[in-house]
Protein backbone atom coordinates (compact mmCIF):
# COMPACT_ATOMS: atom_id res chain seq x y z
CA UNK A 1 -32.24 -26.55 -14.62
CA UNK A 2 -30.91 -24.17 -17.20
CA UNK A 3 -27.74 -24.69 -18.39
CA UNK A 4 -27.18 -20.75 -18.78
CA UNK A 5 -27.66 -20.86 -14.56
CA UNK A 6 -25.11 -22.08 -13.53
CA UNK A 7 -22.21 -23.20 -16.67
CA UNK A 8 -19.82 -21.07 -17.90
CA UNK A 9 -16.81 -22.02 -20.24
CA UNK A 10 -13.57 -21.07 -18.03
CA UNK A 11 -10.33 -20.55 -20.03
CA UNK A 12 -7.91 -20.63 -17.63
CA UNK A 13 -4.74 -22.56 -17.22
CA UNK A 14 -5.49 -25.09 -14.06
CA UNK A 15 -4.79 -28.82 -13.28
CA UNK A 16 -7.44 -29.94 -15.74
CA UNK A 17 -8.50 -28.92 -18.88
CA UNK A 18 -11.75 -26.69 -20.12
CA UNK A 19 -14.28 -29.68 -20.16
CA UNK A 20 -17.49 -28.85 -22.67
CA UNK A 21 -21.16 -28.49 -21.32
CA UNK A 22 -22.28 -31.75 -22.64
CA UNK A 23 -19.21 -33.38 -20.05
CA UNK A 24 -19.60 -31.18 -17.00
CA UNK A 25 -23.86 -31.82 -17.29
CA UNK A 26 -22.52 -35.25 -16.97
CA UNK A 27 -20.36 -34.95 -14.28
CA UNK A 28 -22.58 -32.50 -12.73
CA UNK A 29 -25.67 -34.30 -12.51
CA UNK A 30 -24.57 -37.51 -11.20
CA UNK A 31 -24.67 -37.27 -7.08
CA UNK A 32 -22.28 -40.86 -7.29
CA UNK A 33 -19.93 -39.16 -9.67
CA UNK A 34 -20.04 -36.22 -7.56
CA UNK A 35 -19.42 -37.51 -4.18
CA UNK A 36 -16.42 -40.41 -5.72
CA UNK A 37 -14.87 -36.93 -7.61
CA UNK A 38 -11.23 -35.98 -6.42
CA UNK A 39 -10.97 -31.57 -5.78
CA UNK A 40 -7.73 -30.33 -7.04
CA UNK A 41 -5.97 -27.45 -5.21
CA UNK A 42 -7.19 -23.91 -6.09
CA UNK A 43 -4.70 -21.60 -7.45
CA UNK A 44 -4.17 -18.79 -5.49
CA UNK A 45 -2.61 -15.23 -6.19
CA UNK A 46 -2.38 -12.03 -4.29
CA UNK A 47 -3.51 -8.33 -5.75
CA UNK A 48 -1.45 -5.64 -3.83
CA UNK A 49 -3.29 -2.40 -3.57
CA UNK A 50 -3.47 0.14 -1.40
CA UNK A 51 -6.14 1.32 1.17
CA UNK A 52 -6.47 4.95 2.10
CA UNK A 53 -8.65 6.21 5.20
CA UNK A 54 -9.09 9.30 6.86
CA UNK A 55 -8.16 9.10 10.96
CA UNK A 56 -11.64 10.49 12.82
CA UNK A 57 -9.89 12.11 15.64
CA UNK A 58 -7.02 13.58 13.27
CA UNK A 59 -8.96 14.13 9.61
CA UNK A 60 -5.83 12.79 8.47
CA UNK A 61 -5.36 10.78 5.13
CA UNK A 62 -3.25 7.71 5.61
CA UNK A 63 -2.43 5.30 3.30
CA UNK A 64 -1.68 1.80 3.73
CA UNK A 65 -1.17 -1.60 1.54
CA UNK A 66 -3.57 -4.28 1.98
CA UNK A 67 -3.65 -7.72 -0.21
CA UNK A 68 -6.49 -9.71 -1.37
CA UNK A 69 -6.15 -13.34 -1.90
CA UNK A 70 -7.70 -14.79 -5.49
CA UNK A 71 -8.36 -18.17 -5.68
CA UNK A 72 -10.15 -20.18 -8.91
CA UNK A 73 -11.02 -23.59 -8.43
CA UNK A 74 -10.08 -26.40 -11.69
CA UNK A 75 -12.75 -26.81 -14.17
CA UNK A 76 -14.39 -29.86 -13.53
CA UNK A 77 -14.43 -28.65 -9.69
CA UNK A 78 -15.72 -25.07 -10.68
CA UNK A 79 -18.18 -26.60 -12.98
CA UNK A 80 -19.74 -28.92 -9.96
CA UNK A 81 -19.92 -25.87 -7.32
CA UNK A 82 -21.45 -23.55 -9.57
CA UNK A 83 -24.11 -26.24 -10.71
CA UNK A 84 -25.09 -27.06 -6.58
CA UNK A 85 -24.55 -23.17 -5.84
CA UNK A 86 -27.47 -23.14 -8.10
CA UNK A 87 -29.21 -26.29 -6.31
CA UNK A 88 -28.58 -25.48 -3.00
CA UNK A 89 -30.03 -21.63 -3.51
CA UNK A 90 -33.19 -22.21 -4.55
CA UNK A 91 -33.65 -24.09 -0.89
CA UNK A 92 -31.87 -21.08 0.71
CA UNK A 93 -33.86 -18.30 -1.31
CA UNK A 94 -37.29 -20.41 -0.43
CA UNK A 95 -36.19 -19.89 3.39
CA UNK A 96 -35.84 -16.22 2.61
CA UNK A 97 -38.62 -15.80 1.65
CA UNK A 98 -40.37 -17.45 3.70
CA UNK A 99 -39.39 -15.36 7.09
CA UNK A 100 -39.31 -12.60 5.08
CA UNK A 101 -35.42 -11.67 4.55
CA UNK A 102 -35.43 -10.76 0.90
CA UNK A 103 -35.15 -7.09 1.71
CA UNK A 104 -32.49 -7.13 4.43
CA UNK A 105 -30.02 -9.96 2.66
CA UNK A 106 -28.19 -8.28 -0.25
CA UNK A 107 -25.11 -9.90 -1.25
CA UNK A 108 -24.80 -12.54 -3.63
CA UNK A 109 -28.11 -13.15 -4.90
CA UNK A 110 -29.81 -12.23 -7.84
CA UNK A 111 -31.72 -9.04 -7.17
CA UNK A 112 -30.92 -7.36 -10.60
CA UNK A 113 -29.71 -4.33 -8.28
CA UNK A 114 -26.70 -2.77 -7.59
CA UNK A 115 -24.80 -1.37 -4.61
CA UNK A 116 -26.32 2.28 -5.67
CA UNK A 117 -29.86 0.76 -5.59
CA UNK A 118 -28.94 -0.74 -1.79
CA UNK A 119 -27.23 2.31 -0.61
CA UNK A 120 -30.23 4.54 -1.82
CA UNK A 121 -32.77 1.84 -0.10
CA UNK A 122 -31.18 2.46 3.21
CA UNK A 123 -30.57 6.62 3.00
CA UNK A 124 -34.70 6.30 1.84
CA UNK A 125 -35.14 4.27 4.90
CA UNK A 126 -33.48 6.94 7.27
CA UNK A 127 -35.41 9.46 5.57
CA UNK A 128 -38.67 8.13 6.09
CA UNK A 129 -38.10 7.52 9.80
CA UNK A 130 -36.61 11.01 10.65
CA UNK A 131 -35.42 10.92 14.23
CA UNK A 132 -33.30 7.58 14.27
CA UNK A 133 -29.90 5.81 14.72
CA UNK A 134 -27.91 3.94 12.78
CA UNK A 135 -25.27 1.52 13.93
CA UNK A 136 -22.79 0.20 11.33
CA UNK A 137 -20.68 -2.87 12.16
CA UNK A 138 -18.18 -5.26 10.26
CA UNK A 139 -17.69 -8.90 10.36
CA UNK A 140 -13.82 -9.55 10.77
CA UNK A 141 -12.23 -11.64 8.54
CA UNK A 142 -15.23 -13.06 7.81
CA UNK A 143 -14.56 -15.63 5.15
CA UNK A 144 -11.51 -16.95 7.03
CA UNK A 145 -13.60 -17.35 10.22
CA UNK A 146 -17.23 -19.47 9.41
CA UNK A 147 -16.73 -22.27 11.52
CA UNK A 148 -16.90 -25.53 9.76
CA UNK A 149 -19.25 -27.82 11.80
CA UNK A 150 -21.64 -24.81 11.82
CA UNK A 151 -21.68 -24.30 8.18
CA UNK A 152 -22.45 -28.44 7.60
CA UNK A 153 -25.38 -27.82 10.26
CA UNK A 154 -26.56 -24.85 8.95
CA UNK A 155 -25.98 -26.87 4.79
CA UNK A 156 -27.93 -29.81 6.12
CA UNK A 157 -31.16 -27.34 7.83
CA UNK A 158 -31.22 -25.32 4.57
CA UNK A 159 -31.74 -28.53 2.12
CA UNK A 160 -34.67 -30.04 5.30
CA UNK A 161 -31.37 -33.02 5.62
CA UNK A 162 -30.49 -34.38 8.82
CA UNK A 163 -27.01 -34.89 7.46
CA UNK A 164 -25.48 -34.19 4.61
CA UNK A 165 -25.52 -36.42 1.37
CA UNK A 166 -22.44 -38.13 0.02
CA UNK A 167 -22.22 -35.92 -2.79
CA UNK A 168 -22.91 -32.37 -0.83
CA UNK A 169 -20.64 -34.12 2.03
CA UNK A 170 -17.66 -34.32 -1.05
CA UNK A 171 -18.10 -30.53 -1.72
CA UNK A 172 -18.27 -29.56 1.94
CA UNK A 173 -15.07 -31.68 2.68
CA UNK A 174 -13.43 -29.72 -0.66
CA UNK A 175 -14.38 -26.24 0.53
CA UNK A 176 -13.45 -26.84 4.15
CA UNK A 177 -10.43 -28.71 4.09
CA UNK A 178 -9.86 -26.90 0.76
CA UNK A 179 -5.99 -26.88 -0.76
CA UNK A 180 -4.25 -23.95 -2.32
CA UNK A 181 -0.93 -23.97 -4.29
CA UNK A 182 0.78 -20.33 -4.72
CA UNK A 183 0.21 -19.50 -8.63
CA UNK A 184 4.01 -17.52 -9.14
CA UNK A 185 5.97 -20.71 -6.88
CA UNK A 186 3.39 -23.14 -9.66
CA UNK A 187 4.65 -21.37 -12.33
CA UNK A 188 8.23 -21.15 -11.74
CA UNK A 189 8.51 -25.01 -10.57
CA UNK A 190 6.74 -25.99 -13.90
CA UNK A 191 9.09 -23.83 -15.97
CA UNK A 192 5.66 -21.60 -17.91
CA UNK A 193 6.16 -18.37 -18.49
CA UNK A 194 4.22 -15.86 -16.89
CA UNK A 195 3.58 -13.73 -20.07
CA UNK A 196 2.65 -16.36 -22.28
CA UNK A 197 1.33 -19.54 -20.18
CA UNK A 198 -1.11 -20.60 -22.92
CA UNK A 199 1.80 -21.20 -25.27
CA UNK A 200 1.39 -24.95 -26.61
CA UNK A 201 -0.79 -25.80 -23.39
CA UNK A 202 -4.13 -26.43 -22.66
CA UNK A 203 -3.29 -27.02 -18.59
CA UNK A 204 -0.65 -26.28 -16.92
CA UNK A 205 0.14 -30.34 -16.00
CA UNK A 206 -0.81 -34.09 -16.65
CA UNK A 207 -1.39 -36.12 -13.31
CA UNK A 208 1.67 -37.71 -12.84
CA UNK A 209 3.76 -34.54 -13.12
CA UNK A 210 1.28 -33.00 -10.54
CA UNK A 211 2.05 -35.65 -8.08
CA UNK A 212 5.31 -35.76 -8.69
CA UNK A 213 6.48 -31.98 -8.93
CA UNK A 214 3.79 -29.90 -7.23
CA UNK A 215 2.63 -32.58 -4.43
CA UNK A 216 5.99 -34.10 -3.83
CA UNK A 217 7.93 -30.67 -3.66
CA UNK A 218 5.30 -29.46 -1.20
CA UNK A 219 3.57 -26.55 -2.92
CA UNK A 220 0.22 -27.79 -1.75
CA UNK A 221 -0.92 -26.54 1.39
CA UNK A 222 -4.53 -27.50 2.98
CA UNK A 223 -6.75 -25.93 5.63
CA UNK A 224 -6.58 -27.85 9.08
CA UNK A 225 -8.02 -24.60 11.12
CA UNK A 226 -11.32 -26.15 11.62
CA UNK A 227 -12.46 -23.22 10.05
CA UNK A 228 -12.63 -20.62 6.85
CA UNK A 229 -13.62 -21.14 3.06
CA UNK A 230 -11.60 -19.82 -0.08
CA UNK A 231 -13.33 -16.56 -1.79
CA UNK A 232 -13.37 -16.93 -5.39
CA UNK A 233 -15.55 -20.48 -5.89
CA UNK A 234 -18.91 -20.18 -7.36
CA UNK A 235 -20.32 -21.54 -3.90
CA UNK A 236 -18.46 -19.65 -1.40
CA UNK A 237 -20.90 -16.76 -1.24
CA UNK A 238 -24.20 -18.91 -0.65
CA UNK A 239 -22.85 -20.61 1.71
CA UNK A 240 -21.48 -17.38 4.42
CA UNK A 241 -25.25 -16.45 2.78
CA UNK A 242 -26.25 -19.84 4.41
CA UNK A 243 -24.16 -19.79 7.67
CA UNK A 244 -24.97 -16.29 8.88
CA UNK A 245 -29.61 -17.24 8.06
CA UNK A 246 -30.47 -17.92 11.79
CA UNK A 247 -28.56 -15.11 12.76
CA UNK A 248 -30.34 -12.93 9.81
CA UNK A 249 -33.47 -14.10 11.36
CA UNK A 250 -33.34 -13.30 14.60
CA UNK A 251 -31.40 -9.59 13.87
CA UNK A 252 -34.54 -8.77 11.47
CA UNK A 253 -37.41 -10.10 14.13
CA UNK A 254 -35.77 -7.60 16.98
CA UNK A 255 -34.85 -4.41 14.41
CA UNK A 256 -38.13 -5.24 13.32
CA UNK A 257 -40.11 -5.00 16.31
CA UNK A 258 -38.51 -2.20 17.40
CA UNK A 259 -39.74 0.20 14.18
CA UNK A 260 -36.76 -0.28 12.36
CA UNK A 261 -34.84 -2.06 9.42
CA UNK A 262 -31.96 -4.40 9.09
CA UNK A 263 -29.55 -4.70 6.34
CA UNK A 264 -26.61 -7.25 5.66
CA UNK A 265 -24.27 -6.71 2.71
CA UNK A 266 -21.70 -10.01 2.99
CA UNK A 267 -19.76 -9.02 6.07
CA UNK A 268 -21.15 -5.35 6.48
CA UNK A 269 -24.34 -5.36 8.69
CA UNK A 270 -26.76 -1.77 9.09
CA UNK A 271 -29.56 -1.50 11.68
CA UNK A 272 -31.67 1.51 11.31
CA UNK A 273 -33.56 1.89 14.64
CA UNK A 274 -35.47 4.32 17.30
CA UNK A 275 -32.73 5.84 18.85
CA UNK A 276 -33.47 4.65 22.36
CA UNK A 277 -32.23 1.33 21.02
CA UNK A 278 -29.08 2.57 19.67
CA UNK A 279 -26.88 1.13 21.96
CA UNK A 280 -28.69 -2.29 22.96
CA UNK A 281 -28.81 -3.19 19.38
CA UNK A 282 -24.99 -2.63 19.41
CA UNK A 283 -24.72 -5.13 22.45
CA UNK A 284 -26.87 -7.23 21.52
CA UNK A 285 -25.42 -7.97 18.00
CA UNK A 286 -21.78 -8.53 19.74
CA UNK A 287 -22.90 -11.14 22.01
CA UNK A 288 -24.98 -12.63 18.76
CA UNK A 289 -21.80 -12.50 16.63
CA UNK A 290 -19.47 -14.55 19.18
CA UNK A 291 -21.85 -17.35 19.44
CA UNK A 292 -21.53 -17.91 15.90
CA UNK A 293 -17.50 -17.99 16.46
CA UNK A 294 -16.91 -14.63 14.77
CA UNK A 295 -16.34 -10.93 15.91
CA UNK A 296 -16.39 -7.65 15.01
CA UNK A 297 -13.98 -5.31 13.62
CA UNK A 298 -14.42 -2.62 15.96
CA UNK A 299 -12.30 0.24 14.33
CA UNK A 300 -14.93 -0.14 11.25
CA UNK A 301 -18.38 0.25 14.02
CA UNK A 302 -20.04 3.39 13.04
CA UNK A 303 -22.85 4.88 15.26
CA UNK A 304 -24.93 7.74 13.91
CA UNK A 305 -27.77 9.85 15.00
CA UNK A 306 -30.15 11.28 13.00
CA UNK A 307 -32.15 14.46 13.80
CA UNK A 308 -35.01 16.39 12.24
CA UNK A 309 -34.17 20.00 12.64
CA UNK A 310 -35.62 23.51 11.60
CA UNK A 311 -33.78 23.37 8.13
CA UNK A 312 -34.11 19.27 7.81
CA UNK A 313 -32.69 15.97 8.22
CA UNK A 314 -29.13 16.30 9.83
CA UNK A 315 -26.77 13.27 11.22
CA UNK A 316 -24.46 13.72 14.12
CA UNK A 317 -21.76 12.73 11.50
CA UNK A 318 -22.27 11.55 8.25
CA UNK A 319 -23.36 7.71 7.55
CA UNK A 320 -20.41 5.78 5.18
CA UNK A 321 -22.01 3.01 3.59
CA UNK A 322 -21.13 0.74 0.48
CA UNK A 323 -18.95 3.17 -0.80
CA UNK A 324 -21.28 6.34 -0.06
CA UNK A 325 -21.73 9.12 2.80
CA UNK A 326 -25.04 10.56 3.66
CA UNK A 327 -25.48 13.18 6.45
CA UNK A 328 -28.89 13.41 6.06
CA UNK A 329 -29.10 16.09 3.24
CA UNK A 330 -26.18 15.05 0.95
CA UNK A 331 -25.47 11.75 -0.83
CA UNK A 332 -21.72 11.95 -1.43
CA UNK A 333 -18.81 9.14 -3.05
CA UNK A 334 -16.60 8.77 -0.61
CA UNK A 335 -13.35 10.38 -0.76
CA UNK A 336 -11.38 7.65 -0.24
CA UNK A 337 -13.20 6.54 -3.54
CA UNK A 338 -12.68 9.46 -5.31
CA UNK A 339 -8.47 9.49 -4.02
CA UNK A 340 -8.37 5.95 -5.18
CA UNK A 341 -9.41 7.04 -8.54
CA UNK A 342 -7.22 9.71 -9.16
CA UNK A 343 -4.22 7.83 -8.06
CA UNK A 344 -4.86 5.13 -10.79
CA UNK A 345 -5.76 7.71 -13.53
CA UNK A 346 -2.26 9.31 -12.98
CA UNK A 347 -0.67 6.04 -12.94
CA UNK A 348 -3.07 5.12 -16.00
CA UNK A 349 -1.79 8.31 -18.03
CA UNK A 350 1.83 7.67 -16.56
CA UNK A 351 2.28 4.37 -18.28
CA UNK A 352 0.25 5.58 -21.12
CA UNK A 353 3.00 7.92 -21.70
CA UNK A 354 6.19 5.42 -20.87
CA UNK A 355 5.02 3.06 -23.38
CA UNK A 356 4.88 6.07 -26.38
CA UNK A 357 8.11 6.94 -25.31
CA UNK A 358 9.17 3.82 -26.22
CA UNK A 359 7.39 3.44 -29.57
CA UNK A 360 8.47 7.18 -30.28
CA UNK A 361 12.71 5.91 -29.94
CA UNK A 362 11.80 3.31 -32.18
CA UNK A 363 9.74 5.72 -34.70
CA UNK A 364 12.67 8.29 -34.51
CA UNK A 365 15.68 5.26 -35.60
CA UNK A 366 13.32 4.39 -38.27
CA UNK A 367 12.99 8.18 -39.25
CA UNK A 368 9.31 8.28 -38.72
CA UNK A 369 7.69 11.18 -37.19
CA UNK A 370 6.83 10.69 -33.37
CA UNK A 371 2.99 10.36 -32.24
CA UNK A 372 1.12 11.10 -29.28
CA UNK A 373 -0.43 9.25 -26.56
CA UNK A 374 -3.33 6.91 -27.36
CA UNK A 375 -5.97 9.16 -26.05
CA UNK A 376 -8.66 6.70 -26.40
CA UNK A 377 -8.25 3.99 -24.52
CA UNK A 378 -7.57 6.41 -21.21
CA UNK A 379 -10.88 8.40 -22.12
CA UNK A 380 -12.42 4.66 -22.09
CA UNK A 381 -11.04 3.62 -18.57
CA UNK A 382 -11.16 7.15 -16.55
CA UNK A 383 -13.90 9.33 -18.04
CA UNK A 384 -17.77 9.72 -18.94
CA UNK A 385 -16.89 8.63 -22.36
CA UNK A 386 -16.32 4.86 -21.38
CA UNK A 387 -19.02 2.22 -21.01
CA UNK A 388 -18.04 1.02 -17.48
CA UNK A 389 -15.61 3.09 -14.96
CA UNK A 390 -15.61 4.66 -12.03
CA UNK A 391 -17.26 7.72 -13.49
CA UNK A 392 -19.87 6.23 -15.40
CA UNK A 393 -20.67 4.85 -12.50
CA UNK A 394 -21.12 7.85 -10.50
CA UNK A 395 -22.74 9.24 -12.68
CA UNK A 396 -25.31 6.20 -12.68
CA UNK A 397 -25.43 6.43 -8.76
CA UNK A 398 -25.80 10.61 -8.80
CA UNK A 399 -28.75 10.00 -11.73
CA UNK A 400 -30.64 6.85 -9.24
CA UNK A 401 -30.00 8.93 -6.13
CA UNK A 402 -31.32 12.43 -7.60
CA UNK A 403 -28.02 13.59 -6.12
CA UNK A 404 -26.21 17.10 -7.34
CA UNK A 405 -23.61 16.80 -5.11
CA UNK A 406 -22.28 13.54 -6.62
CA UNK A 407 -22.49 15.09 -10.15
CA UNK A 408 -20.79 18.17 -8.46
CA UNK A 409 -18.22 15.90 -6.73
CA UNK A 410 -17.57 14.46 -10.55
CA UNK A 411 -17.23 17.60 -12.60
CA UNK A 412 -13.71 18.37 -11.72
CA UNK A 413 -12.37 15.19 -13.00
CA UNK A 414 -12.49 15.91 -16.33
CA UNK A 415 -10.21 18.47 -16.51
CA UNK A 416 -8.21 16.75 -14.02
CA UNK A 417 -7.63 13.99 -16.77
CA UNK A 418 -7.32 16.36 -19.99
CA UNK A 419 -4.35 18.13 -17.64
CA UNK A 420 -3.20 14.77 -16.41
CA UNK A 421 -2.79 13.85 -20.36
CA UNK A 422 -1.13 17.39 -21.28
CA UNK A 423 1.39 17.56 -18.70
């Protein structure tokens, strides 16, 4: 295998130092090694941000603050999941193939597309069969959910195993009965600083002081649900790939042989069907979704019907998918999108302009003259003239989907910046 698959150099503070690729092919590579090695705890942090949606009875924008968990595993443990990510994959990816998935499984595999190139694949779909429904549903909590003696069934099917081997056994103990220690309580019990960690360190403890001050005082808390994987490890995303392929199966044989097309993006599912099955497909994809001890979030469950009329395609309501709308005519951002970008330009030019303030006072008591905001670096992060942003990217997505009304939707926020600045 290449080493470019599946090593990459991580400079991060953890439990263990950066190991070179000449030690983790070692460490890698040996199945013994593998299934003696002892996991550390991943480090966990929280990113506050907030989520704004529009009420469909009410139109209303509300906002409201949701928080995603990070979690990075130690070196030597990152190094061993990303190298049997790469193992186990290739047995996975022969499977899809083989009943004929590729097209409907889109998440975490390497497709060389994007979420533009996904989104346009299933408005092209609607498109080409006219009169249809669609019926969008969401997998709750799905990480937190995958039930752990399904996932080591489904592991051992996907590499032809009856059960697993010692050394896929060690990683399937690790990333079920997986650890996590809080990064800000690690930090403060270990005296770094969180604005310069790095100083003098190359981790952020030897192994006695990790027994003794971050086992001992009880920062280390383990999984005992029976159930749920961490996000962040290099295998966690083949392997909800891995636990939801019967299920992928059977949803594409029935969409299938009804005329239509099935599409799963990690924990967002789209069947495009006749619209006489509109309804059973719904049903039928509940009682599915139980059996495999998960359910669906039923305030995210779109249905949509789409019509060919006099003047064209036309949806009962529009379609919201992976961060688009489509009613049939229009390809659109969403607006939620476009709110969420504003909100962080403002706040982007705000502390832009707090932190010249503060260079100007300094300027002024050293009798220099004052300067303006670094114009720059905001043109970089919120406008056309950055490499990769939220507008280059719509204007990537309005360029792949032929679509005026996203470069339309785009034009204003320009201005909106330049004013933003000038205020």
């Amino acid at each position: 295998m290449d080493d470019a698959c599946w090593f990459r150099r991580r400079n991060y503070l953890h439990f263990d130092s950066p190991v070179s690729f000449k030690k983790a092919e070692k460490l890698v590579t040996n199945p013994q090694t593998v299934s003696r090695h002892s996991f550390y705890p991943l480090i966990s942090y929280t990113i506050d941000s907030t989520k704004i949606s529009k009420d469909k009875v009410t139109n209303q924008i509300t906002k409201e603050p949701k928080k995603r968990p990070i979690s990075y595993p130690a070196h030597k443990d990152g190094h061993i999941y990303s190298y049997y990510s790469k193992l186990i994959s290739q047995h996975y990816e022969e499977k899809v193939n083989t009943v004929q998935l590729s097209e409907s499984i889109l998440a975490f595999r390497q497709l060389g597309k994007s979420n533009i190139s996904f989104a346009k694949e299933a408005f092209d779909t609607i498109k080409e069969m006219g009169n249809c429904s669609v019926v969008a549903l969401d997998i709750k909590s799905f990480f937190d959910t995958l039930d752990h003696k399904m996932l080591k069934e489904k592991w051992s099917k996907i590499i032809s195993a009856s059960s697993l081997p010692a050394d896929h056994y060690s990683i399937y103990k690790s990333i079920t009965q997986y650890s996590i220690v809080d990064k800000h309580r690690l930090y403060e019990e270990l005296g770094i600083s969180k604005n310069n960690p790095k100083k003098s360190r190359h981790r952020l403890c030897l192994p006695n002081e990790f027994r003794e001050t971050v086992r001992k005082k009880g920062l280390v808390a383990t999984n005992r649900a029976g159930k749920g994987i961490p996000q962040g490890t290099p295998i966690s995303a083949l392997l909800s790939n891995i636990y939801m392929i019967d299920f992928d199966i059977l949803m594409n044989e029935v969409v299938s042989e009804q005329g239509g097309k099935y599409f799963r993006y990690c924990d967002d599912m789209l069947f495009i069907t006749p619209t006489a099955y509109r309804d059973d497909v719904a049903g039928f994809v509940q009682s599915e979704i139980i059996k495999l001890g998960l359910s669906i979030q039923t305030k995210k469950t779109e249905r949509r019907t789409f019509s060919i009329t006099p003047t064209g395609l036309q949806s009962d309501k529009p379609l919201q998918y992976l961060g688009f709308t489509f009613d049939g005519e229009r390809i659109l951002i969403r607006s939620s999108s476009l709110s969420r970008y504003s909100r962080k330009m403002k706040g982007g030019v705000k502390l832009a302009k707090k932190t010249m303030e503060k260079k100007n006072k300094e300027r002024t008591e050293k009798n220099l003259p004052e300067k303006g905001i670094y114009k720059k670096n905001l043109y970089e992060r919120y406008s056309h003239l950055g490499k990769t942003n939220f507008i280059t990217y719509g204007h990537r997505a309005a360029k792949e989907m032929n679509s005026f009304h996203i470069k339309r939707q785009l034009s204003p926020l320009w201005k909106r910046l330049k004013d933003e600045i000038e205020k």
